[in-house]
C-alpha atoms as a PDB file:
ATOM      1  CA  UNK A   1       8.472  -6.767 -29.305  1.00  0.00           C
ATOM      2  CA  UNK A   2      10.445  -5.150 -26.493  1.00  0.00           C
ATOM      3  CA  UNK A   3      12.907  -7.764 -24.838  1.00  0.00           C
ATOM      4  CA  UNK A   4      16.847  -8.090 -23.724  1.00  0.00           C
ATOM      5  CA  UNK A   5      18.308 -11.334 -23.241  1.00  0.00           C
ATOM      6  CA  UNK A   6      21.401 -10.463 -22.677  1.00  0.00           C
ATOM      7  CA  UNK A   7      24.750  -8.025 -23.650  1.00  0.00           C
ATOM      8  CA  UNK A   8      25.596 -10.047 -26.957  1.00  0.00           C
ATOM      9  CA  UNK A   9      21.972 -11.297 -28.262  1.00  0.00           C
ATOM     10  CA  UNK A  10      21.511 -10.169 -31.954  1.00  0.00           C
ATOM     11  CA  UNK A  11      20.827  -6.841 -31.622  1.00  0.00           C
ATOM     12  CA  UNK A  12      17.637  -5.589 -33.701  1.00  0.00           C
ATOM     13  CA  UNK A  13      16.309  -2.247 -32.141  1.00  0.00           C
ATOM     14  CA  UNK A  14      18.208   0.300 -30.471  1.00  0.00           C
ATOM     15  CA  UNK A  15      18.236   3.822 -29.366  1.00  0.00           C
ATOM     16  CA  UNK A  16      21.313   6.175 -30.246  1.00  0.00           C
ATOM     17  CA  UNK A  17      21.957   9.191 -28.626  1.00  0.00           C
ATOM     18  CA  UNK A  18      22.035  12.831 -29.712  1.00  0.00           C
ATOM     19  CA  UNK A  19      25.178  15.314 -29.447  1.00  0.00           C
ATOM     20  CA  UNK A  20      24.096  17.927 -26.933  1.00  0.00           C
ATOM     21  CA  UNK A  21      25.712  19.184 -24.192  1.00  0.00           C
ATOM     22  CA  UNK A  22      25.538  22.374 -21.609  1.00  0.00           C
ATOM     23  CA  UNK A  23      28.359  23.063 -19.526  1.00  0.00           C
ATOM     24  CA  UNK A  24      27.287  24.199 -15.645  1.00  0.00           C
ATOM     25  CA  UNK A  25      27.789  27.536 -14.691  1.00  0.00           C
ATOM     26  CA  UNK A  26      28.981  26.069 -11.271  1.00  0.00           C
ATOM     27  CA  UNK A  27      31.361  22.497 -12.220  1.00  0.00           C
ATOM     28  CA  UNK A  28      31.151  19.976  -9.161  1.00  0.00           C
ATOM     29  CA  UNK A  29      34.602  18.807  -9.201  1.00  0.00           C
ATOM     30  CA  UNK A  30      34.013  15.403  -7.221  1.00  0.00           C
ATOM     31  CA  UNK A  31      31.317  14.653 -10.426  1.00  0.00           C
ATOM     32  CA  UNK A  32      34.181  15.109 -12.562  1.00  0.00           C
ATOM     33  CA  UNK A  33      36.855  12.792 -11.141  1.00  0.00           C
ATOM     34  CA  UNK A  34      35.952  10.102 -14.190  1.00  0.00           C
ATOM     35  CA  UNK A  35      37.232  12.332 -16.802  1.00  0.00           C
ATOM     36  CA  UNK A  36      40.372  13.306 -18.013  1.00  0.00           C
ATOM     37  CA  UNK A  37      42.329  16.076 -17.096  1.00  0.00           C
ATOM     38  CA  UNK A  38      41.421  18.130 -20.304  1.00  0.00           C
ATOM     39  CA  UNK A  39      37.961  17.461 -20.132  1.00  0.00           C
ATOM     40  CA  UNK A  40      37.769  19.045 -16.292  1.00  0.00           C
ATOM     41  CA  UNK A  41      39.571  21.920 -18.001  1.00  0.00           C
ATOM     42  CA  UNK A  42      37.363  22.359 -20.402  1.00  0.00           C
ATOM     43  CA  UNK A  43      34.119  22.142 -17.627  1.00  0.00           C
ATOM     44  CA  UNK A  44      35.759  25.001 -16.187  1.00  0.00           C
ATOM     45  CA  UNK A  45      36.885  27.319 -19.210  1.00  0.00           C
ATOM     46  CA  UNK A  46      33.288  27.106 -20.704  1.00  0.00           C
ATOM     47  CA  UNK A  47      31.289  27.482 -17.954  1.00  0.00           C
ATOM     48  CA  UNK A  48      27.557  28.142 -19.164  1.00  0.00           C
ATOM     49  CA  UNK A  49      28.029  27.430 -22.835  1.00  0.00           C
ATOM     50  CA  UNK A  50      26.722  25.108 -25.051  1.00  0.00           C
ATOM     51  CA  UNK A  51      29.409  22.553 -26.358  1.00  0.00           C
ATOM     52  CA  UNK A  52      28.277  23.525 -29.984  1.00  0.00           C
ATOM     53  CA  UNK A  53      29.228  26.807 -29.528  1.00  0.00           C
ATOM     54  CA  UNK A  54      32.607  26.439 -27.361  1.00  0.00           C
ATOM     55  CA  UNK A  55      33.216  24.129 -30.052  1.00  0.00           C
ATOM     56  CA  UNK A  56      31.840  24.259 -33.294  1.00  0.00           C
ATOM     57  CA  UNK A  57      34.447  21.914 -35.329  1.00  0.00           C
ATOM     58  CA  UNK A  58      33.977  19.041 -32.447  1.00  0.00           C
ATOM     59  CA  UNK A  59      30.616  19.185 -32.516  1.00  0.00           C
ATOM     60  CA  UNK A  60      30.329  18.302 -36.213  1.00  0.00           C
ATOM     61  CA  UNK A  61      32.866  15.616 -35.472  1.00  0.00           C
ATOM     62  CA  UNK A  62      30.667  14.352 -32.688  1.00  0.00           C
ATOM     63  CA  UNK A  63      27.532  14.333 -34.646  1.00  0.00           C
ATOM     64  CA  UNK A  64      29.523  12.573 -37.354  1.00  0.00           C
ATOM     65  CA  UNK A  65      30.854   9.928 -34.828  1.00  0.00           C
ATOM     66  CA  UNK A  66      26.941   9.325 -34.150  1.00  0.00           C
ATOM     67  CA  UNK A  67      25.881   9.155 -37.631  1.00  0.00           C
ATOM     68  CA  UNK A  68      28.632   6.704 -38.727  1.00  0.00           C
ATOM     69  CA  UNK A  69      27.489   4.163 -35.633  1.00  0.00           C
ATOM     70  CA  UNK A  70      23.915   4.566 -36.973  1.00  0.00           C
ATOM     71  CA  UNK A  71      25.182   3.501 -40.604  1.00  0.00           C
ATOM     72  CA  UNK A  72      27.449   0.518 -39.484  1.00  0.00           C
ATOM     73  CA  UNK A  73      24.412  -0.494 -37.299  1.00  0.00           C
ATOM     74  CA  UNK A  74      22.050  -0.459 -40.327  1.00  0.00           C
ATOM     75  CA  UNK A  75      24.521  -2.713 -42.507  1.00  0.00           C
ATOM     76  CA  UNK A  76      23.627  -5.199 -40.293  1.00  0.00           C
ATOM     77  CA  UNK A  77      19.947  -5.150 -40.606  1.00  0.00           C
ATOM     78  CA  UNK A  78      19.295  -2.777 -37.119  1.00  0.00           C
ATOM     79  CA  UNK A  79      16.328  -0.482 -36.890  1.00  0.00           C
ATOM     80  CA  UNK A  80      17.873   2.833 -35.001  1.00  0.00           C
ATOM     81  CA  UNK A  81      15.832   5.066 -32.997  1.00  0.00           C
ATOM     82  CA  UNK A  82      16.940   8.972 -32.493  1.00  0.00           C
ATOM     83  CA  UNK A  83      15.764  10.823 -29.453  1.00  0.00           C
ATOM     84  CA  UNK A  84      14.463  14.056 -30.314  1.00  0.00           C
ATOM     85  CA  UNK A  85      16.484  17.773 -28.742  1.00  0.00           C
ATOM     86  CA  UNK A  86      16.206  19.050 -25.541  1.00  0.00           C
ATOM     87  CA  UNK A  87      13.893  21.840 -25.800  1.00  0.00           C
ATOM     88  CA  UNK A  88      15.116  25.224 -23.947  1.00  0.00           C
ATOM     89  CA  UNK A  89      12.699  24.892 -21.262  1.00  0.00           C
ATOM     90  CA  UNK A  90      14.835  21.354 -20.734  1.00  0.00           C
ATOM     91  CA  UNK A  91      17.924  23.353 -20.924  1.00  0.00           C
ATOM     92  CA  UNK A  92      16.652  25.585 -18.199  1.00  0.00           C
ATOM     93  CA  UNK A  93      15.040  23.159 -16.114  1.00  0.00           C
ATOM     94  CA  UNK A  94      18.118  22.152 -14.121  1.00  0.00           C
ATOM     95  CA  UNK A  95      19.409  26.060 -13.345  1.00  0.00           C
ATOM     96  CA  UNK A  96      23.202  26.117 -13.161  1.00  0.00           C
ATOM     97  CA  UNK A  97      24.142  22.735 -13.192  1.00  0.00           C
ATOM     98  CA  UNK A  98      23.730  22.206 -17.155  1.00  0.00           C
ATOM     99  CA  UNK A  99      22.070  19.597 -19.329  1.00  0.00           C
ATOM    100  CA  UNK A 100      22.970  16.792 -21.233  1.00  0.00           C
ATOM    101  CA  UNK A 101      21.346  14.350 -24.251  1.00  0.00           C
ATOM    102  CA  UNK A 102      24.179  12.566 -25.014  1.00  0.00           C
ATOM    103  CA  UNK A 103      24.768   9.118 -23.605  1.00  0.00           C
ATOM    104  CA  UNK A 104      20.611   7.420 -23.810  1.00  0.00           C
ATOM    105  CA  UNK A 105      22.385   4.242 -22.214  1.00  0.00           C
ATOM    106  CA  UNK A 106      21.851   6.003 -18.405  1.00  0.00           C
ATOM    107  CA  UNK A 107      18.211   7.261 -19.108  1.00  0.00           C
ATOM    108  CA  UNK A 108      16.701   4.239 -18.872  1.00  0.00           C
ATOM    109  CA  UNK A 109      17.726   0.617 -19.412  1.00  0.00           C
ATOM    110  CA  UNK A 110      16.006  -3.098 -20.692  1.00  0.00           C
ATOM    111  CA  UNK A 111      15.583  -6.071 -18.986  1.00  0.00           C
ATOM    112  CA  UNK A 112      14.098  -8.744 -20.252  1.00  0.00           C
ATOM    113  CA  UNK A 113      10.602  -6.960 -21.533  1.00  0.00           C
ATOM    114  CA  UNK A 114      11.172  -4.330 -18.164  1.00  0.00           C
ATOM    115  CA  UNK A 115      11.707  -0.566 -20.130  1.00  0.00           C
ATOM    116  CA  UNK A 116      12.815   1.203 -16.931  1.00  0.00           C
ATOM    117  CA  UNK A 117      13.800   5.095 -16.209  1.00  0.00           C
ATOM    118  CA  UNK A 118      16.583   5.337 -14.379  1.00  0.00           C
ATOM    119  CA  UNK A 119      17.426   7.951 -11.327  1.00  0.00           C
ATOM    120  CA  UNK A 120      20.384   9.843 -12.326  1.00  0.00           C
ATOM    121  CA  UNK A 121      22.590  11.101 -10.116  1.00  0.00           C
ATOM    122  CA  UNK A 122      24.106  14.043 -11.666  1.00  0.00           C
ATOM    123  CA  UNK A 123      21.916  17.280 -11.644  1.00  0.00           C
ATOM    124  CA  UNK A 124      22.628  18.105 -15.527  1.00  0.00           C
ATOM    125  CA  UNK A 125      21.407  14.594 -16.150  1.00  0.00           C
ATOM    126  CA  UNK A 126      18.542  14.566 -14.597  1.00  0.00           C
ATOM    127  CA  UNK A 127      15.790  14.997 -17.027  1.00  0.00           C
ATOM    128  CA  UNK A 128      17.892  13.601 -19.939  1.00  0.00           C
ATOM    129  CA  UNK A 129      14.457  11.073 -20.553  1.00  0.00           C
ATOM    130  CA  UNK A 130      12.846  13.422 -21.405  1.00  0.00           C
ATOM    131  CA  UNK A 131      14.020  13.596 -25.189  1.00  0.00           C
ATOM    132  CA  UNK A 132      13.141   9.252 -25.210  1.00  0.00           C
ATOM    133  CA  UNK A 133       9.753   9.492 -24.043  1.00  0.00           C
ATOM    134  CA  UNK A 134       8.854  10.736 -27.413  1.00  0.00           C
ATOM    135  CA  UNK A 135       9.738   7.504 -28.605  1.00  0.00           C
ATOM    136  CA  UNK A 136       8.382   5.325 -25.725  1.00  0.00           C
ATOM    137  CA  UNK A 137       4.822   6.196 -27.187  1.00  0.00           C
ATOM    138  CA  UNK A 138       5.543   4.956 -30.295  1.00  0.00           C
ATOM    139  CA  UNK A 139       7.829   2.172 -29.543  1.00  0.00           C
ATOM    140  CA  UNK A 140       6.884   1.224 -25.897  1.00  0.00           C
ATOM    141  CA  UNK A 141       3.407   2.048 -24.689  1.00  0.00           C
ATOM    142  CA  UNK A 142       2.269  -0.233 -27.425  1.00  0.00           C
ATOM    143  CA  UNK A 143       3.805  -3.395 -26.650  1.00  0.00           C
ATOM    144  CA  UNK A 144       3.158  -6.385 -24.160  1.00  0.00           C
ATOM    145  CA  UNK A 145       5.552  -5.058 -21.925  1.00  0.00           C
ATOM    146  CA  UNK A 146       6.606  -3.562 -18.204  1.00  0.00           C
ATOM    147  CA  UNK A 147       7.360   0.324 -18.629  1.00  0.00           C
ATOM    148  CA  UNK A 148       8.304   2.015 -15.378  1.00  0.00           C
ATOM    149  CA  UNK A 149      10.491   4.301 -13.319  1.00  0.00           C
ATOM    150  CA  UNK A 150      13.184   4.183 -10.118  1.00  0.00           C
ATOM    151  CA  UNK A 151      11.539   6.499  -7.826  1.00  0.00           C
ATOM    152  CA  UNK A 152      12.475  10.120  -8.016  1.00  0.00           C
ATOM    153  CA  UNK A 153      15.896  10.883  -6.208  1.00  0.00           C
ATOM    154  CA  UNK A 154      15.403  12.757  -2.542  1.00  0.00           C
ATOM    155  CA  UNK A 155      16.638  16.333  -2.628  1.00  0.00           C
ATOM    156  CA  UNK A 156      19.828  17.234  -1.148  1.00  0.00           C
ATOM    157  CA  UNK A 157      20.832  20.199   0.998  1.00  0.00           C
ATOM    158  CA  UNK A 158      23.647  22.242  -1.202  1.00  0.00           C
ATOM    159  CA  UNK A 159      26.304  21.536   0.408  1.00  0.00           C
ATOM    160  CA  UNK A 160      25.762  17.363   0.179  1.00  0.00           C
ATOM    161  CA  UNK A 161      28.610  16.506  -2.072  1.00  0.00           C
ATOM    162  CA  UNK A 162      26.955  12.895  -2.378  1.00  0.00           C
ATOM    163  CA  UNK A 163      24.059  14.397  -3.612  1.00  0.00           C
ATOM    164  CA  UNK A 164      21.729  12.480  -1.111  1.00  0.00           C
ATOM    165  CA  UNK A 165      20.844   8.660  -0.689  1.00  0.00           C
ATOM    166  CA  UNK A 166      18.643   8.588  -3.861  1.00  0.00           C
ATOM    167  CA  UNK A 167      17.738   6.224  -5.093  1.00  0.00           C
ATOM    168  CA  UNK A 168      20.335   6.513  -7.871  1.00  0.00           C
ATOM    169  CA  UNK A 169      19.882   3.923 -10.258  1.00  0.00           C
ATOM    170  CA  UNK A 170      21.962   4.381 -14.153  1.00  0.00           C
ATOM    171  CA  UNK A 171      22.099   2.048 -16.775  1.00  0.00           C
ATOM    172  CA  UNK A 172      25.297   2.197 -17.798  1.00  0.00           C
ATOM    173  CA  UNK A 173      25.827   0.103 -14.224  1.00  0.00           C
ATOM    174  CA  UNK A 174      23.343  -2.153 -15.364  1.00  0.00           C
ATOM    175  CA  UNK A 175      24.725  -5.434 -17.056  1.00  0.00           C
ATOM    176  CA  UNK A 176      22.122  -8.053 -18.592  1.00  0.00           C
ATOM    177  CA  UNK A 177      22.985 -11.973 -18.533  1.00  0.00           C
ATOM    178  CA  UNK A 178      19.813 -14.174 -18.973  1.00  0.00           C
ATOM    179  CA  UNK A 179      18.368 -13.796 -15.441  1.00  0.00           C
ATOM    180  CA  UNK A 180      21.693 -12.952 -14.197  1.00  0.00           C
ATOM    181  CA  UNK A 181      21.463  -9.040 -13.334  1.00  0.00           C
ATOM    182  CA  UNK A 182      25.264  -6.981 -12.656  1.00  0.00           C
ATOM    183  CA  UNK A 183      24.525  -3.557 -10.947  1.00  0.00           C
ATOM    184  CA  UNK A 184      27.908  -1.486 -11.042  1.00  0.00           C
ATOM    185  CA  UNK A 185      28.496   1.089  -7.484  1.00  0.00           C
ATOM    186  CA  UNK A 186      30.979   3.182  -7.915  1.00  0.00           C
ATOM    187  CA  UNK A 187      29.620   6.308  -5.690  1.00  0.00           C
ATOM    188  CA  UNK A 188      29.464   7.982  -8.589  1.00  0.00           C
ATOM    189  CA  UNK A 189      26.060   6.726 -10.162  1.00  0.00           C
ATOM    190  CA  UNK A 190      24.214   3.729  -9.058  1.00  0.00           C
ATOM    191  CA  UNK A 191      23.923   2.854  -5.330  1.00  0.00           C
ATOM    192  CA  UNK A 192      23.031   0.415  -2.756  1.00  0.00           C
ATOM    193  CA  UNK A 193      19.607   1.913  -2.808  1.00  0.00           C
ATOM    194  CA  UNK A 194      18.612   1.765  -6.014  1.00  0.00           C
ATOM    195  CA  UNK A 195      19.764  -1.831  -6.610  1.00  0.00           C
ATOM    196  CA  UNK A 196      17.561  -2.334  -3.450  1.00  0.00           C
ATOM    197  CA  UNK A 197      15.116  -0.927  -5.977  1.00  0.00           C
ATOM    198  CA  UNK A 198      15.838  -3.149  -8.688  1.00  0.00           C
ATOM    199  CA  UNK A 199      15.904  -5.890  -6.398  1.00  0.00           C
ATOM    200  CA  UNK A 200      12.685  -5.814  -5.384  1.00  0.00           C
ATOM    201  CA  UNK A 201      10.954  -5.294  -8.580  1.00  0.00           C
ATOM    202  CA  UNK A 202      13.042  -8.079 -10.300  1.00  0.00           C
ATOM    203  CA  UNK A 203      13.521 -11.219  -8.071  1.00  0.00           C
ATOM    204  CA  UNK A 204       9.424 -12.271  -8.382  1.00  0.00           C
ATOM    205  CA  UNK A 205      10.388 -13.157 -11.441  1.00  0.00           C
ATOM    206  CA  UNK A 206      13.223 -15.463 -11.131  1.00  0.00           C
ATOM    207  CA  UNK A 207      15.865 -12.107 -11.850  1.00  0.00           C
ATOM    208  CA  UNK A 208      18.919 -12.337  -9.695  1.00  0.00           C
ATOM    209  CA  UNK A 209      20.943  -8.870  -8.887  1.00  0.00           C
ATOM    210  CA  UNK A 210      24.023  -8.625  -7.999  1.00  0.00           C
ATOM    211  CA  UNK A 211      25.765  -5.087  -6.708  1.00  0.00           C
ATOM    212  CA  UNK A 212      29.140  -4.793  -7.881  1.00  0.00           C
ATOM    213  CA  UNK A 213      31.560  -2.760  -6.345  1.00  0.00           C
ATOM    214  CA  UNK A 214      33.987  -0.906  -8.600  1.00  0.00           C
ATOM    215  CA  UNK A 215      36.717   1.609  -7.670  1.00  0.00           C
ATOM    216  CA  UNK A 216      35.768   5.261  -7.157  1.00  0.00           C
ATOM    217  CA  UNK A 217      37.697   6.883 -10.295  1.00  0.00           C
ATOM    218  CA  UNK A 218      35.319   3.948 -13.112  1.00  0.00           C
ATOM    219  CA  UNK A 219      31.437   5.739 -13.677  1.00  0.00           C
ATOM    220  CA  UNK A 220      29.797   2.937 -14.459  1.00  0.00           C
ATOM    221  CA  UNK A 221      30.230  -0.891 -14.555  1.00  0.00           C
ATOM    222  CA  UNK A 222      30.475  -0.886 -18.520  1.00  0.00           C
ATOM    223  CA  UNK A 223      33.946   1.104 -17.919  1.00  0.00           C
ATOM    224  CA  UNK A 224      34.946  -1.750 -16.301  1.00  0.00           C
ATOM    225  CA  UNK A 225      33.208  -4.804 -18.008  1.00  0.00           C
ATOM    226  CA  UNK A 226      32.546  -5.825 -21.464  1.00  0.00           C
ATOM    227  CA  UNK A 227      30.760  -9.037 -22.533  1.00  0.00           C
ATOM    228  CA  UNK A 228      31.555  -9.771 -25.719  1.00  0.00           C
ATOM    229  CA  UNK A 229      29.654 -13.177 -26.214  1.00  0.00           C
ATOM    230  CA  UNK A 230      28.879 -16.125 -24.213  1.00  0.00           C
ATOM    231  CA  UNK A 231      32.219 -17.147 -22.634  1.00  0.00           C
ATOM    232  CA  UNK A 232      34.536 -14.214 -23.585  1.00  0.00           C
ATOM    233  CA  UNK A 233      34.747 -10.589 -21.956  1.00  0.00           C
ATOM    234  CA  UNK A 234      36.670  -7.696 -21.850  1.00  0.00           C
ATOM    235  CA  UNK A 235      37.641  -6.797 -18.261  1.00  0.00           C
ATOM    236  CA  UNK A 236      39.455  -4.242 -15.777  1.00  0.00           C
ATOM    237  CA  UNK A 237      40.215  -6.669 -13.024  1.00  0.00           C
ATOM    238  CA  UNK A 238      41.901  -3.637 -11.053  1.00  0.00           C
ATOM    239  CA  UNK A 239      38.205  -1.757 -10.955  1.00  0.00           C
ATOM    240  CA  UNK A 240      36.431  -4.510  -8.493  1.00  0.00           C
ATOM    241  CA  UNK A 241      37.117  -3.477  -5.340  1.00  0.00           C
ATOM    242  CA  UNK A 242      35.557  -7.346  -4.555  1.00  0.00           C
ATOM    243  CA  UNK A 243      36.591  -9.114  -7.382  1.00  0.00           C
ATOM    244  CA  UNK A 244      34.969 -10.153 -11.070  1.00  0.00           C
ATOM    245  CA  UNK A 245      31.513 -11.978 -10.461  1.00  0.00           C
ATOM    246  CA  UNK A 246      31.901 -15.204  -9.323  1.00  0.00           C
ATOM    247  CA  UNK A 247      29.464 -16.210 -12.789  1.00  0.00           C
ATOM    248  CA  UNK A 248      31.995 -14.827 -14.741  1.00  0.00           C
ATOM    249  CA  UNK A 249      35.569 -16.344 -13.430  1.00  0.00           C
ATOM    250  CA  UNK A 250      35.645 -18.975 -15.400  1.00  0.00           C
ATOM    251  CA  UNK A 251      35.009 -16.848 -18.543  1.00  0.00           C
ATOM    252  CA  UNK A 252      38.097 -15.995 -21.501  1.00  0.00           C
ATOM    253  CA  UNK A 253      39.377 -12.377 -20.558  1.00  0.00           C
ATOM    254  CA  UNK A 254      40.939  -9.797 -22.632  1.00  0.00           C
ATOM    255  CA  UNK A 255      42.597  -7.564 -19.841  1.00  0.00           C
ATOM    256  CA  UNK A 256      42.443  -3.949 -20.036  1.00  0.00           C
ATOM    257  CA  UNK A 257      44.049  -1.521 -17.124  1.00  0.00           C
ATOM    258  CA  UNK A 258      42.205   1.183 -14.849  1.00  0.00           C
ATOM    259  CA  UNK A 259      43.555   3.988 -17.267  1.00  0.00           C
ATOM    260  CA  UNK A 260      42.647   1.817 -20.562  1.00  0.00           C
ATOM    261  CA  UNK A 261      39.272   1.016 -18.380  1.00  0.00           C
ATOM    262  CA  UNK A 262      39.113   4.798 -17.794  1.00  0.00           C
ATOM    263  CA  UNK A 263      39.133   5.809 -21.675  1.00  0.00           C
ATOM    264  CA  UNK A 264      36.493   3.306 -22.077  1.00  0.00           C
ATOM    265  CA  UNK A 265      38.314   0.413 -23.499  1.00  0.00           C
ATOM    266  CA  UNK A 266      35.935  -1.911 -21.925  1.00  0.00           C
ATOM    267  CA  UNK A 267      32.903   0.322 -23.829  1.00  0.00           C
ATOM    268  CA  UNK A 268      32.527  -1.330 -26.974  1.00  0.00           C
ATOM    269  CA  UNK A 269      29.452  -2.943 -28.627  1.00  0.00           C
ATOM    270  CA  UNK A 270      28.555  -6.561 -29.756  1.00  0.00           C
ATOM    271  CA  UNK A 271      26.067  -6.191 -32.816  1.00  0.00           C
ATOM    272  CA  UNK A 272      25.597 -10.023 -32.220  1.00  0.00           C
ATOM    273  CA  UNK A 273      28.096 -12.582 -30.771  1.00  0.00           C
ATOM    274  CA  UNK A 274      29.639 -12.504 -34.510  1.00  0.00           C
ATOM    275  CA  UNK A 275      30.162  -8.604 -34.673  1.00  0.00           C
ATOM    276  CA  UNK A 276      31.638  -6.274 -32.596  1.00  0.00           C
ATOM    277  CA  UNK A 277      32.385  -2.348 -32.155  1.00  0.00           C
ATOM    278  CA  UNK A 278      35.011  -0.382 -31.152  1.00  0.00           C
ATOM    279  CA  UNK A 279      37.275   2.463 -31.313  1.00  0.00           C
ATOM    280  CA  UNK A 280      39.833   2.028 -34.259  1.00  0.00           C
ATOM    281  CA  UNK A 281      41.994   3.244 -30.951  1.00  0.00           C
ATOM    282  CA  UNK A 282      41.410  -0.191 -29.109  1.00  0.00           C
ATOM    283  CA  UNK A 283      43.219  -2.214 -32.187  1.00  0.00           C
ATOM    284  CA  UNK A 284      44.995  -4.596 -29.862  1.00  0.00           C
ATOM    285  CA  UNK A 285      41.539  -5.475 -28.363  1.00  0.00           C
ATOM    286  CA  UNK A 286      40.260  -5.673 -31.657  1.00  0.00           C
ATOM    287  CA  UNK A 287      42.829  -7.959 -32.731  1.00  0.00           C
ATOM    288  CA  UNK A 288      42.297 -10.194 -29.735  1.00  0.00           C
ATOM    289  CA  UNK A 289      38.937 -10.186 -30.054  1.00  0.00           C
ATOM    290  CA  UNK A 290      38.979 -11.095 -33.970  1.00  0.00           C
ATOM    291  CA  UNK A 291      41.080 -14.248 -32.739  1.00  0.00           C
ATOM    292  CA  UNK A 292      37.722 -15.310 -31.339  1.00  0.00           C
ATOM    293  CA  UNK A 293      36.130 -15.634 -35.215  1.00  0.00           C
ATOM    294  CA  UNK A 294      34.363 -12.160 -34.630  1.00  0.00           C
ATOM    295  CA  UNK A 295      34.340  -9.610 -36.906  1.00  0.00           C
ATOM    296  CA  UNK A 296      35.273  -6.351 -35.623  1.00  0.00           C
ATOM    297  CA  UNK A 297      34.361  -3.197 -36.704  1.00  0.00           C
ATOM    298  CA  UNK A 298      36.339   0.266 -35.939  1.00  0.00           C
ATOM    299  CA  UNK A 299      34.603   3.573 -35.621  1.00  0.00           C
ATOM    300  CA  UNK A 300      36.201   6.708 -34.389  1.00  0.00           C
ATOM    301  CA  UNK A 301      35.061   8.297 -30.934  1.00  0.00           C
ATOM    302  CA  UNK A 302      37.359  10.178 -29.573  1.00  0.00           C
ATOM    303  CA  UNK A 303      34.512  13.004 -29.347  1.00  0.00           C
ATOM    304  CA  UNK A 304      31.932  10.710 -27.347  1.00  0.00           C
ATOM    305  CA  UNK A 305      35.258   9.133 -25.303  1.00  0.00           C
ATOM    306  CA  UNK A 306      36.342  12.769 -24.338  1.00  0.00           C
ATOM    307  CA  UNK A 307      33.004  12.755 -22.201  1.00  0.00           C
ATOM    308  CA  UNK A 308      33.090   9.549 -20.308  1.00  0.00           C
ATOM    309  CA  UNK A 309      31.629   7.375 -22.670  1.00  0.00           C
ATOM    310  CA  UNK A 310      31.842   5.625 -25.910  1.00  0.00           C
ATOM    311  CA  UNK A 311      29.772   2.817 -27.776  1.00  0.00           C
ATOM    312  CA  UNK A 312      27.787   1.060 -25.155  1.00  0.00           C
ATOM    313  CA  UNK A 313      27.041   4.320 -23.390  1.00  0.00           C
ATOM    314  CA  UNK A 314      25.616   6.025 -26.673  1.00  0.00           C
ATOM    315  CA  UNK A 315      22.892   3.173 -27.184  1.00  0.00           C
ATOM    316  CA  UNK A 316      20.611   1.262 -25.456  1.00  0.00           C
ATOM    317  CA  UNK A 317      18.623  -1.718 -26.680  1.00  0.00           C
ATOM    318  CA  UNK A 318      14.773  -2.378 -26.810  1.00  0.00           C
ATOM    319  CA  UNK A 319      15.393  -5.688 -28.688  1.00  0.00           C
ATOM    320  CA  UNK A 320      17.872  -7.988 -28.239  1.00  0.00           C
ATOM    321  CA  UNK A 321      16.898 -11.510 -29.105  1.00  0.00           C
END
């Protein structure tokens, strides 16, 4: 069965990501304005390499990081999926601008029993399905299910810092609530067309989507939003340029800042509405959170953070129920 109800629905089947990571030969600096100041550094100094061999100590760590989500997700009765390694034609395919297989959230996404690629906006990103589709033909193609893809993103002249009008459609922007759809735009990943996108291929069926605005610095909405279970969230107020969803308002908040929001505070990861994930460097959220009879449990990060990501982004659902 492929289906998502929601952000907080048990969780029983879910794809983690792998560690890899290519630095570009030629860094976009206006892609990197979501990261920290080190981590643009470091885009810089290693221009080319692999992150594995820049950084052979951090890459064990960030493997490990990886491995010890799988585990906790296990002890609670999850079946976890691995992508398989970008091959080096993969590596290649994409010229200067690198590669990545490292956060499967963006990839592609789940709605209800939709399995949908996304449209990436970043060049290095751009063929980071690849590595899943392995898996969609044993998971996917043989279940009673939608399987399909945002159309291919327009090409851009060079010197088009926006990278062109898409459609760019990532599903780290992409929040599930029942029939309740959130679609993050930062102008970093998603935009206006690709929600169009999702728009049209959802509403037939009863799906509602709403764009959400978010400040320019946040990558995606789950930087800025965290639903934790029914009735509770975790929240950067500061990152809606229009305000919190009108569906949510009424909802119990934990309040997090932009720079909080920005080391992914917001990115944690409810194994069910009684168990929930996060960074052992998000206590105080933790500690709120366990106020709400949830169980929390800490795993270290700071590898997976240092890229613009964390729990959420490393995982992506096919059953949630």
């Amino acid at each position: 069965m492929i289906f998502v109800e929601n952000e907080f629905a048990p969780l029983k089947k879910v794809v983690l990501a792998q560690s890899e990571f290519g630095y570009p030969l030629e860094p976009r600096p206006e892609d990197l304005r979501f990261l920290s100041k080190d981590a643009v550094k470091e885009n810089f100094e290693n221009k080319g390499k692999d992150y594995s061999e820049a950084f052979p100590d951090l890459q064990k760590q960030w493997e490990l990081e990886r491995t010890n989500l799988k585990e906790t997700l296990e002890k609670y009765g999850v079946q976890v999926l691995r992508p398989r390694k970008l091959t080096d034609a993969e590596k290649k395919a994409v010229g200067n601008a690198g590669y990545s297989n490292f956060f499967v959230r963006d990839p592609f996404f789940t709605v209800g029993n939709h399995v949908i690629e996304s449209s990436l906006r970043f060049l290095h990103r751009r063929n980071e399905v690849f590595p899943v589709r392995d898996l969609f033909l044993e998971e996917v193609y043989p279940e009673d299910c939608y399987y399909l893809a945002v159309p291919s993103p327009e090409i851009a002249v060079p010197e088009d810092t926006t990278l062109g009008k898409g459609p760019f459609l990532e599903g780290g922007d992409v929040l599930v609530f029942g029939k309740q759809i959130f679609v993050g735009n930062s102008g970093l990943a998603s935009n206006r067309l690709g929600i169009q996108w999702l728009e049209k291929l959802l509403k037939p069926q009863g799906y509602t989507v709403e764009e959400v605005k978010l400040h320019p610095d946040i990558l995606h909405l789950d930087c800025a939003l965290g639903l934790v279970k029914e009735g509770l969230m975790v929240v950067c107020e500061e990152a809606f340029l229009d305000g919190i969803p009108t569906a949510l308002k009424n909802w119990e908040r934990i309040d997090v800042t932009l720079h909080e929001a920005m080391n992914l505070a917001t990115n944690g990861l409810p194994v069910s509405p009684e168990v929930y994930i996060t960074d052992p460097d998000f206590k105080y959220i933790g500690d709120q959170i366990e106020q709400y009879g949830i169980k929390v449990e800490y795993i270290d990060f700071s590898i997976s953070r240092s890229f613009g990501g964390s729990f959420r982004c490393s995982t992506q659902p096919l059953l949630r129920h």
